[in-house]
Protein backbone atom coordinates (compact mmCIF):
# COMPACT_ATOMS: atom_id res chain seq x y z
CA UNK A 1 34.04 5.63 -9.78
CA UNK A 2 35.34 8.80 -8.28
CA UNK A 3 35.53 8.88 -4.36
CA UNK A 4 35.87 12.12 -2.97
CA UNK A 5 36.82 12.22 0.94
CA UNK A 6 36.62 16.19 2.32
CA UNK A 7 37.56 17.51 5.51
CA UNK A 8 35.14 17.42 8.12
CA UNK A 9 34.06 21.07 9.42
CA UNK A 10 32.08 20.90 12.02
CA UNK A 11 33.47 22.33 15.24
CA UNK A 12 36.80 20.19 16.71
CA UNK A 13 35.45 17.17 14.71
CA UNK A 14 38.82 15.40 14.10
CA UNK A 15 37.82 11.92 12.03
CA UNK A 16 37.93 11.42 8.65
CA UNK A 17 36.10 9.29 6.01
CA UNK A 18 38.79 7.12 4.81
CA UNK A 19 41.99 6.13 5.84
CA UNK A 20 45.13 5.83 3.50
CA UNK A 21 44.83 1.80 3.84
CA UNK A 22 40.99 2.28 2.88
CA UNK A 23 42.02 4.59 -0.06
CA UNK A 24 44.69 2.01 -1.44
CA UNK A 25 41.94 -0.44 -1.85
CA UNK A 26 39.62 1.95 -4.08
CA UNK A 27 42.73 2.33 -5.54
CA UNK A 28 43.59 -1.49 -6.79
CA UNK A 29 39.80 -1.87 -7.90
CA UNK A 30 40.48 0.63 -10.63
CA UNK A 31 38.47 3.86 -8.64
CA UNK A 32 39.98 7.28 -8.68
CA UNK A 33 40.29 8.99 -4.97
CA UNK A 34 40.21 12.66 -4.16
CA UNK A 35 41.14 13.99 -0.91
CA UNK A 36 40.98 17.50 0.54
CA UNK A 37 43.88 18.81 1.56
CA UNK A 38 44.86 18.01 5.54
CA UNK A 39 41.57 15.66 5.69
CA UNK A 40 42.98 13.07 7.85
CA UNK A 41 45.62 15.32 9.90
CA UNK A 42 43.69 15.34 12.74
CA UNK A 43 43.36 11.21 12.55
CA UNK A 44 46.98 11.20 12.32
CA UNK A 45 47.12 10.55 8.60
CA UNK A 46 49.32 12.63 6.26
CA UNK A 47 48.50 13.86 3.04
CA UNK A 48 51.69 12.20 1.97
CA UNK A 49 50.43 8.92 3.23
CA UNK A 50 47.41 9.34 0.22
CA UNK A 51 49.42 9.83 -2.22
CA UNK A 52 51.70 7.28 -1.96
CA UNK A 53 48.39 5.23 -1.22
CA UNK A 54 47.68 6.16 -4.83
CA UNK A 55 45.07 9.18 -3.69
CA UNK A 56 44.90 12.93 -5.47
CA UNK A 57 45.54 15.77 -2.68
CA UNK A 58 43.10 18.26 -3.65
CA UNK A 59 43.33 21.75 -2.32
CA UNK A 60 40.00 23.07 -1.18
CA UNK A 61 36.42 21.65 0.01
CA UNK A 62 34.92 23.04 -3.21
CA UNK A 63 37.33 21.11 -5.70
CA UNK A 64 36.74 17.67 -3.77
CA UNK A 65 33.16 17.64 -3.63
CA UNK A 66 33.12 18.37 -7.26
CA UNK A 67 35.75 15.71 -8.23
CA UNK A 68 33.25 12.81 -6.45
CA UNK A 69 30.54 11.09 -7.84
CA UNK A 70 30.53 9.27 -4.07
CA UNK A 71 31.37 11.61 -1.22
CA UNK A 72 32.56 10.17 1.75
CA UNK A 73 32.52 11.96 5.06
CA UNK A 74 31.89 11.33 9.12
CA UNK A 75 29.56 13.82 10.46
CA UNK A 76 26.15 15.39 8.31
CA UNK A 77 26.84 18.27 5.67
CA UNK A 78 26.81 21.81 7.64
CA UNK A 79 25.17 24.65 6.00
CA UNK A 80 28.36 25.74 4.06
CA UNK A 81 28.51 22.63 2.08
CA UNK A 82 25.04 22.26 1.01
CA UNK A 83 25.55 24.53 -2.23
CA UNK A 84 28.18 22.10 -3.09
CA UNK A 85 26.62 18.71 -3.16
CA UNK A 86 25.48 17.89 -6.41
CA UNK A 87 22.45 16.54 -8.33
CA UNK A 88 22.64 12.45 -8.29
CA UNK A 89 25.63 12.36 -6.65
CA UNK A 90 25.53 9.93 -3.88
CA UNK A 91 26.54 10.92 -0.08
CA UNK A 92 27.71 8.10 2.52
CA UNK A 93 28.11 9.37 6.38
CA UNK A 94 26.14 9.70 8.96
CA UNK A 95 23.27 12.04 8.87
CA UNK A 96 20.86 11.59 11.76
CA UNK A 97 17.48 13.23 9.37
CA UNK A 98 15.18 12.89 12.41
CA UNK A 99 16.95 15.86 14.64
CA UNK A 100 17.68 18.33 11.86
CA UNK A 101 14.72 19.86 9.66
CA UNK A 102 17.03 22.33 7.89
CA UNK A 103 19.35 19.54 6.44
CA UNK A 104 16.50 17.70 5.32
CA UNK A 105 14.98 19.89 3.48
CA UNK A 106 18.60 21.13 2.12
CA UNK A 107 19.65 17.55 1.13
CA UNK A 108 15.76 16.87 -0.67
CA UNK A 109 16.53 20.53 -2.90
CA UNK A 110 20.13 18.74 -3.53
CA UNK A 111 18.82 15.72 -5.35
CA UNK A 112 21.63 13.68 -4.17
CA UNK A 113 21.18 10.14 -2.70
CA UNK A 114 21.37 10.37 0.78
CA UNK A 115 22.70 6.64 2.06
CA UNK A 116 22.88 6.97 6.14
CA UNK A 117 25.45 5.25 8.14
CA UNK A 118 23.23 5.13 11.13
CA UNK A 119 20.13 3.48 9.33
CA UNK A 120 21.77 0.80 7.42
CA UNK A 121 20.38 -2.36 9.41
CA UNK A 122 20.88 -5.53 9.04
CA UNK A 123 17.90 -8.53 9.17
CA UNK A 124 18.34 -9.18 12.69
CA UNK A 125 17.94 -5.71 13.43
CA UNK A 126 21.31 -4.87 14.28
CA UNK A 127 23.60 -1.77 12.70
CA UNK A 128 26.42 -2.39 11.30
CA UNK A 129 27.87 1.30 10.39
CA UNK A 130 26.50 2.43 14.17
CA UNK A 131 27.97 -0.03 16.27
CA UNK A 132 31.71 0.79 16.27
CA UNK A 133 30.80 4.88 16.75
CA UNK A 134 28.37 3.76 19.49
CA UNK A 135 31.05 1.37 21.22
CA UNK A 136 33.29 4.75 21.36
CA UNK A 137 30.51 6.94 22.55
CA UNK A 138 29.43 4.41 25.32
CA UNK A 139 32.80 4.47 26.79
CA UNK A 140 33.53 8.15 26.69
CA UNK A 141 30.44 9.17 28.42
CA UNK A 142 31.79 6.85 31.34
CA UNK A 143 35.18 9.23 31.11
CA UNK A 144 33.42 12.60 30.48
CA UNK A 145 30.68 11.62 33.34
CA UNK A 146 33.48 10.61 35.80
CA UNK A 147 35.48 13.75 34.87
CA UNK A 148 32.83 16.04 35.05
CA UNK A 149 31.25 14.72 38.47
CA UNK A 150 34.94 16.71 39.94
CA UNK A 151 33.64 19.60 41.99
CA UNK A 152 35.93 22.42 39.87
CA UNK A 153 33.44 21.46 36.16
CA UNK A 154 30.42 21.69 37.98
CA UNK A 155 29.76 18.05 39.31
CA UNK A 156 29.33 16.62 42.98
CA UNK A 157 32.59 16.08 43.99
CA UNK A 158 32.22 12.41 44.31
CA UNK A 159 34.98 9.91 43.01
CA UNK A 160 32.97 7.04 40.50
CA UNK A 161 34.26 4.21 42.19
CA UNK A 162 34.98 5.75 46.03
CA UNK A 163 37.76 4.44 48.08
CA UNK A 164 37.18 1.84 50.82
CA UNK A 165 35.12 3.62 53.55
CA UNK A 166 33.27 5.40 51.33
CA UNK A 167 30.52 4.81 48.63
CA UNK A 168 30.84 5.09 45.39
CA UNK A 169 28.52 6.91 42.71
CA UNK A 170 25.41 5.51 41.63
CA UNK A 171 25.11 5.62 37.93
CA UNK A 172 21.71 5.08 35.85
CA UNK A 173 21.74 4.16 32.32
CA UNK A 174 18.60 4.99 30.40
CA UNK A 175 18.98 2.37 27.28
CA UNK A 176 20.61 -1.44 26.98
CA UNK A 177 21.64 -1.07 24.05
CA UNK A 178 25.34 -0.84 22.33
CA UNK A 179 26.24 2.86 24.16
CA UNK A 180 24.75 1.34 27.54
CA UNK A 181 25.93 -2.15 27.29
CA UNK A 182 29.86 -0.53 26.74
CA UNK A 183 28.98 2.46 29.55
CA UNK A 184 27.90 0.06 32.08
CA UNK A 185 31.02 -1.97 31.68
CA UNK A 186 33.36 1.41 31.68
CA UNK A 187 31.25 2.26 34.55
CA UNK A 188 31.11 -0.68 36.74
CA UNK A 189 34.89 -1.20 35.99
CA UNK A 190 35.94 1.79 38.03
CA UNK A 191 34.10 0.65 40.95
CA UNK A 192 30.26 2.31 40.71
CA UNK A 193 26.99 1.20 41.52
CA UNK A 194 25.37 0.76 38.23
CA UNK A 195 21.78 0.45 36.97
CA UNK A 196 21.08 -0.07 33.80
CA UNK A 197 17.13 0.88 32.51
CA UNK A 198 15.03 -0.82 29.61
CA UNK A 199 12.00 -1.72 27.94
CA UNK A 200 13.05 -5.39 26.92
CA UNK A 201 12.94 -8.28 29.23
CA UNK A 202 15.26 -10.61 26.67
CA UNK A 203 17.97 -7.78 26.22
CA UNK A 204 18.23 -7.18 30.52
CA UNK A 205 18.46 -11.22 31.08
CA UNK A 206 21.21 -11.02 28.75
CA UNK A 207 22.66 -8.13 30.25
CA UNK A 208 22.17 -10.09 33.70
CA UNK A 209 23.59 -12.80 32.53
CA UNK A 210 26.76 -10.71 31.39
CA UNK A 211 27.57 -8.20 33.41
CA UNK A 212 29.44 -7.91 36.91
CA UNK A 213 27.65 -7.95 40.43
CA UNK A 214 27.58 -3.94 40.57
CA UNK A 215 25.54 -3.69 37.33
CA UNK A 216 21.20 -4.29 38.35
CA UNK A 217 18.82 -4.13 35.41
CA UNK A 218 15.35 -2.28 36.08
CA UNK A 219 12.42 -1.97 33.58
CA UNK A 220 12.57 1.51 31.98
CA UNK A 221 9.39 3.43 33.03
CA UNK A 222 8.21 6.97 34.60
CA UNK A 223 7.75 5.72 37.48
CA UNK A 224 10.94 3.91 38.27
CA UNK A 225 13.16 7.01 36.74
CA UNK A 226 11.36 9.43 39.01
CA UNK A 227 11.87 6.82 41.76
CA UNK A 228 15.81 6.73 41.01
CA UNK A 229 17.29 10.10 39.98
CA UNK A 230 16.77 11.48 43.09
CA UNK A 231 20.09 9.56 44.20
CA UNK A 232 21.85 9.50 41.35
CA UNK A 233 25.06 10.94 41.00
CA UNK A 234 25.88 10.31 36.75
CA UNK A 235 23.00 9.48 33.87
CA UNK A 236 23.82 8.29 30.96
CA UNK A 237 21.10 8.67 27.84
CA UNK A 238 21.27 5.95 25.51
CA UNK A 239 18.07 5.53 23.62
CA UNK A 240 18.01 4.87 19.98
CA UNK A 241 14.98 4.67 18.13
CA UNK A 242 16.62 3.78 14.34
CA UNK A 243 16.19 6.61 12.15
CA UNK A 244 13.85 8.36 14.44
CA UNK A 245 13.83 11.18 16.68
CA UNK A 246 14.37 9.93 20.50
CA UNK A 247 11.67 9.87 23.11
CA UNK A 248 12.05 12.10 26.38
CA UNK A 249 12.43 9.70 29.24
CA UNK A 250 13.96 12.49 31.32
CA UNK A 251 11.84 15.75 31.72
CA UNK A 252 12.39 19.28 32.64
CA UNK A 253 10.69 19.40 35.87
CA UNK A 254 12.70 15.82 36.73
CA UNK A 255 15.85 18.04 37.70
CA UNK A 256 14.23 19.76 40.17
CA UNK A 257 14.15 16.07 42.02
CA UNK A 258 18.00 15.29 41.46
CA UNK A 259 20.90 16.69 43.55
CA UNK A 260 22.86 19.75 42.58
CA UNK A 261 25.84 18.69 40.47
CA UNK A 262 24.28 15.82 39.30
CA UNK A 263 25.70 14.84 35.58
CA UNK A 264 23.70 14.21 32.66
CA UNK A 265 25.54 12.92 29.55
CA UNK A 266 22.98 12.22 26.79
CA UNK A 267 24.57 10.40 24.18
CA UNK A 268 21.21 10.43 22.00
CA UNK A 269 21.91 13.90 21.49
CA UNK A 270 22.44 13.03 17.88
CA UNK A 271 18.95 12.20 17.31
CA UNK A 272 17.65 14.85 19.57
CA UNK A 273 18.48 13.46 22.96
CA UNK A 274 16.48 11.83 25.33
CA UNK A 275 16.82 14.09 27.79
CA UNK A 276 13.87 16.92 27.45
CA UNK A 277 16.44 19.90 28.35
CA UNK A 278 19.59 18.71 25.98
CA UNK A 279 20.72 20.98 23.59
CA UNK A 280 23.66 19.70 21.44
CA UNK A 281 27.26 21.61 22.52
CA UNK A 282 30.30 21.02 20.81
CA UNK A 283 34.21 19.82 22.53
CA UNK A 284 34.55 23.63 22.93
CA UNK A 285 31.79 24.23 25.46
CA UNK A 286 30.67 20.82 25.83
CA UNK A 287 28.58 21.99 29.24
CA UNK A 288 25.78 23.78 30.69
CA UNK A 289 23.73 23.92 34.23
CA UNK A 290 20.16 24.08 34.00
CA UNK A 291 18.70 23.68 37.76
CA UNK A 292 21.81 22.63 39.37
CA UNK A 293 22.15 19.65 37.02
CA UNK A 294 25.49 19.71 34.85
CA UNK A 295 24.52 18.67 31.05
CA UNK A 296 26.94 17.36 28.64
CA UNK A 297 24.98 17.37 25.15
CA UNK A 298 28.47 16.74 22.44
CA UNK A 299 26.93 15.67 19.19
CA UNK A 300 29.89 14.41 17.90
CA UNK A 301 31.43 12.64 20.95
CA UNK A 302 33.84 10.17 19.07
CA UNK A 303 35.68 13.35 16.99
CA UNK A 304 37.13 13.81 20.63
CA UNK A 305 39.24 9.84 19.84
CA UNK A 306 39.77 10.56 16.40
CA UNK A 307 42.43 7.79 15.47
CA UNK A 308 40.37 5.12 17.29
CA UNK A 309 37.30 6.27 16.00
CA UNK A 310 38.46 6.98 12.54
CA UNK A 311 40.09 3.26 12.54
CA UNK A 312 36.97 1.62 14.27
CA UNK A 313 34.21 3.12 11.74
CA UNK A 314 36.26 3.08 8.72
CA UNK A 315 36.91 -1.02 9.45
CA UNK A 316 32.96 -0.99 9.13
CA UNK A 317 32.60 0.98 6.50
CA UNK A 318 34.92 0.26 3.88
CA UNK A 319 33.20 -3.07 2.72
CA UNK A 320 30.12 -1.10 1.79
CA UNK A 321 31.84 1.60 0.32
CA UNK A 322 34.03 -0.70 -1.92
CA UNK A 323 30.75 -2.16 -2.93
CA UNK A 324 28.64 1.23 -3.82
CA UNK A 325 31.70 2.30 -6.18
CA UNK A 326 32.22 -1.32 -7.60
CA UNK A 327 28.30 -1.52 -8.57
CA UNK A 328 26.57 1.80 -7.83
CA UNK A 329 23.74 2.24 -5.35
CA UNK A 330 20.56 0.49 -6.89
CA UNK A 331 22.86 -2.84 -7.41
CA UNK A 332 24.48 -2.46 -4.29
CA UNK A 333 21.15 -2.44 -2.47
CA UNK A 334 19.59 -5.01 -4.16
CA UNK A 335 22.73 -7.32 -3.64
CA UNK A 336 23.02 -5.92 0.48
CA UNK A 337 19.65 -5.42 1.48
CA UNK A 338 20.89 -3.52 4.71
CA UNK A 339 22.37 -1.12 2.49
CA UNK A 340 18.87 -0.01 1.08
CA UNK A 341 17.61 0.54 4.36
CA UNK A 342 20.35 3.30 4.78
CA UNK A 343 18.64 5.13 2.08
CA UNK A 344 17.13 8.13 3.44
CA UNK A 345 16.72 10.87 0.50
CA UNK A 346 16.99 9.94 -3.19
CA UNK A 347 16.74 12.56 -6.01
CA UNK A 348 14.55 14.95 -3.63
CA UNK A 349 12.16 12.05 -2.41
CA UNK A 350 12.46 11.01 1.63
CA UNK A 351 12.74 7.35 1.08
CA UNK A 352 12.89 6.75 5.11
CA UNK A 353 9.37 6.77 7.00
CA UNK A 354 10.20 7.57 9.96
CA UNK A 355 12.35 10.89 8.95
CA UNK A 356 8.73 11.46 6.30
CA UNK A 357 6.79 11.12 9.46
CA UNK A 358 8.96 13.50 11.85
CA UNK A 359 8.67 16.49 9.61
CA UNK A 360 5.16 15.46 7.70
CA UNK A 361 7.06 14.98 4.26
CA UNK A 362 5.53 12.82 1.58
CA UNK A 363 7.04 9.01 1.72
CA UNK A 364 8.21 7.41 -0.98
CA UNK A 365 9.29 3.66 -0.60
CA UNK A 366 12.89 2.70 -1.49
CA UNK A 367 11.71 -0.43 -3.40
CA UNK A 368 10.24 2.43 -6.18
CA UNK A 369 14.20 3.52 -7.11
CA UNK A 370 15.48 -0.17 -6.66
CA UNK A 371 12.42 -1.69 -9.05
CA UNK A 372 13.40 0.70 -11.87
CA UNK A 373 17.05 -0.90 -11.50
């Protein structure tokens, strides 16, 4: 098979698909690999690294998306690149259908198979390809929250973890899951008071169970967020709903109830952000103040840690990605069934419910492309 690997475009997003260790192994399984010029400079991998890693240096975006029958990439296509994704070509990143209408419908007119990083879910209901990018983005919104919470960008002037004599922030985290489990241990490291919010009972005894003295759980509900933001110097959003748009457990007229220079940092921003007044920003302006409250709304947090982030999702990835170009897509699903539940768009059907159901598109179930296999 032909791998293609391009250079990710959207704004200061640094990762890249594949690493030159990655591309080696396409390599000894007989694939060819194509990679745009400069793709994994800002990872801190030459082109010259490639090609001795047995990988063609191709000169423009146009060129490597046409050398690929499999494109690998980071971040969803941006308008730019969706005239040059091809019919039945198949597309492996992370796409996030559920906040974004216009890529959608862009990737259904394509006809390419859309296989989503952030869907691809194993039996026990955990995700693989989503873990190591939501390990990263757990831990920075700690840093960013911390950072931003400095009187000069906006924030309180409060330290996170105070000095003896003082007391140190209160922190809620809306979400238990991956991003809040690696938050509240960033967070309660450096000293805060930290409350961690959510719907299960099983996940918060195990969180109880696990985490330091400074870290309480509380059920996630109206009631209790109203009761707590009011004191609450960072919140972290960390809701994920799999494939699916995220609910609003923080409203508009909620930040008329929290302190001026309160931090928000919704990490859900991705899939529209659980927070009702996020708007995605970029590392470039990655703020805004609605009602006193500071927002920080990056949608692609991890390009900020590119060589971590690059080697952390890449160590997850590469099995599948091996396995797509050793057997194609319909075998490869059959054979790793959480591979054909990362199967969002095929051939201009939505294959996903839950992205159907967001925009009112017709469904058509996966199992109809894998049968005729």
């Amino acid at each position: 098979m032909r791998i293609a690997v391009p250079k990710e475009i959207k704004n200061n997003e640094n990762r890249v698909a594949l690493t030159p260790a990655g591309a080696k192994e396409f390599v000894k399984e007989g694939h060819e690999v194509f990679v745009q010029q400069h793709a994994g400079v800002g990872s801190g991998f030459t082109d010259e690294a490639y090609e001795q890693a047995g990988a063609k240096i191709l000169p423009t975006i146009e060129s490597t998306y046409e050398a690929g029958d499999m494109v690998l990439k980071v971040k969803e296509p941006i308008a730019p690149e969706y005239g040059l994704i091809k019919e039945n070509q198949l597309l492996f990143t992370y796409f996030h259908f559920a906040s974004n209408e216009p890529l959608t419908r862009a990737m259904i007119q394509s006809k390419a198979v859309c296989l989503a990083y952030e869907t691809v879910e194993k039996p026990d209901r955990t995700l693989p390809l989503l873990v190591p990018m939501s390990e990263v983005a757990g831990r920075m919104a700690v840093q960013k929250g911390a950072n931003y919470l400095e009187k000069p960008l906006g924030g309180r002037g409060i330290l996170l973890g105070g000095v003896p004599g003082t007391l140190p922030a209160k922190v809620l985290i809306l979400g238990g899951g991956i991003v809040g489990t690696q938050a509240a241990w960033m967070a309660a490291g450096l000293g805060a008071d930290v409350i961690i919010m959510d719907v299960s009972l099983p996940r918060m005894r195990y969180l109880s169970d696990v985490m330091p003295k400074n870290v309480k759980t509380m059920m996630s509900n109206e009631y209790n967020i109203r009761k707590l933001i009011g004191s609450t110097d960072l919140i972290i959003g960390a809701v994920l709903i799999p494939g699916a748009k995220a609910p609003h457990l923080i409203t508009r007229d909620m930040l008329r109830e929290m302190l001026p220079g309160t931090v928000m940092v919704d990490v859900a921003v991705d899939q529209g952000g659980c927070i009702e007044t996020c708007q995605p920003t970029t590392h470039e302006n990655p703020t805004y103040t609605i009602d006193g409250v500071l927002h920080y709304c990056v949608a692609n947090m991890p390009g900020a840690v590119p060589y971590t982030s690059t080697l952390a999702l890449t160590n997850a990835t590469l099995p599948y990605a091996l396995a797509l170009a050793k057997n194609g897509w319909q075998e490869s699903c059959l054979h790793y069934p959480e591979l054909g539940s990362g199967l969002n768009i095929v051939k201009g059907d939505v294959v996903y419910q839950a992205v159907a159901q967001t925009f009112d598109l017709p469904y058509v179930p996966v199992s109809y492309y894998l049968n005729q296999h």
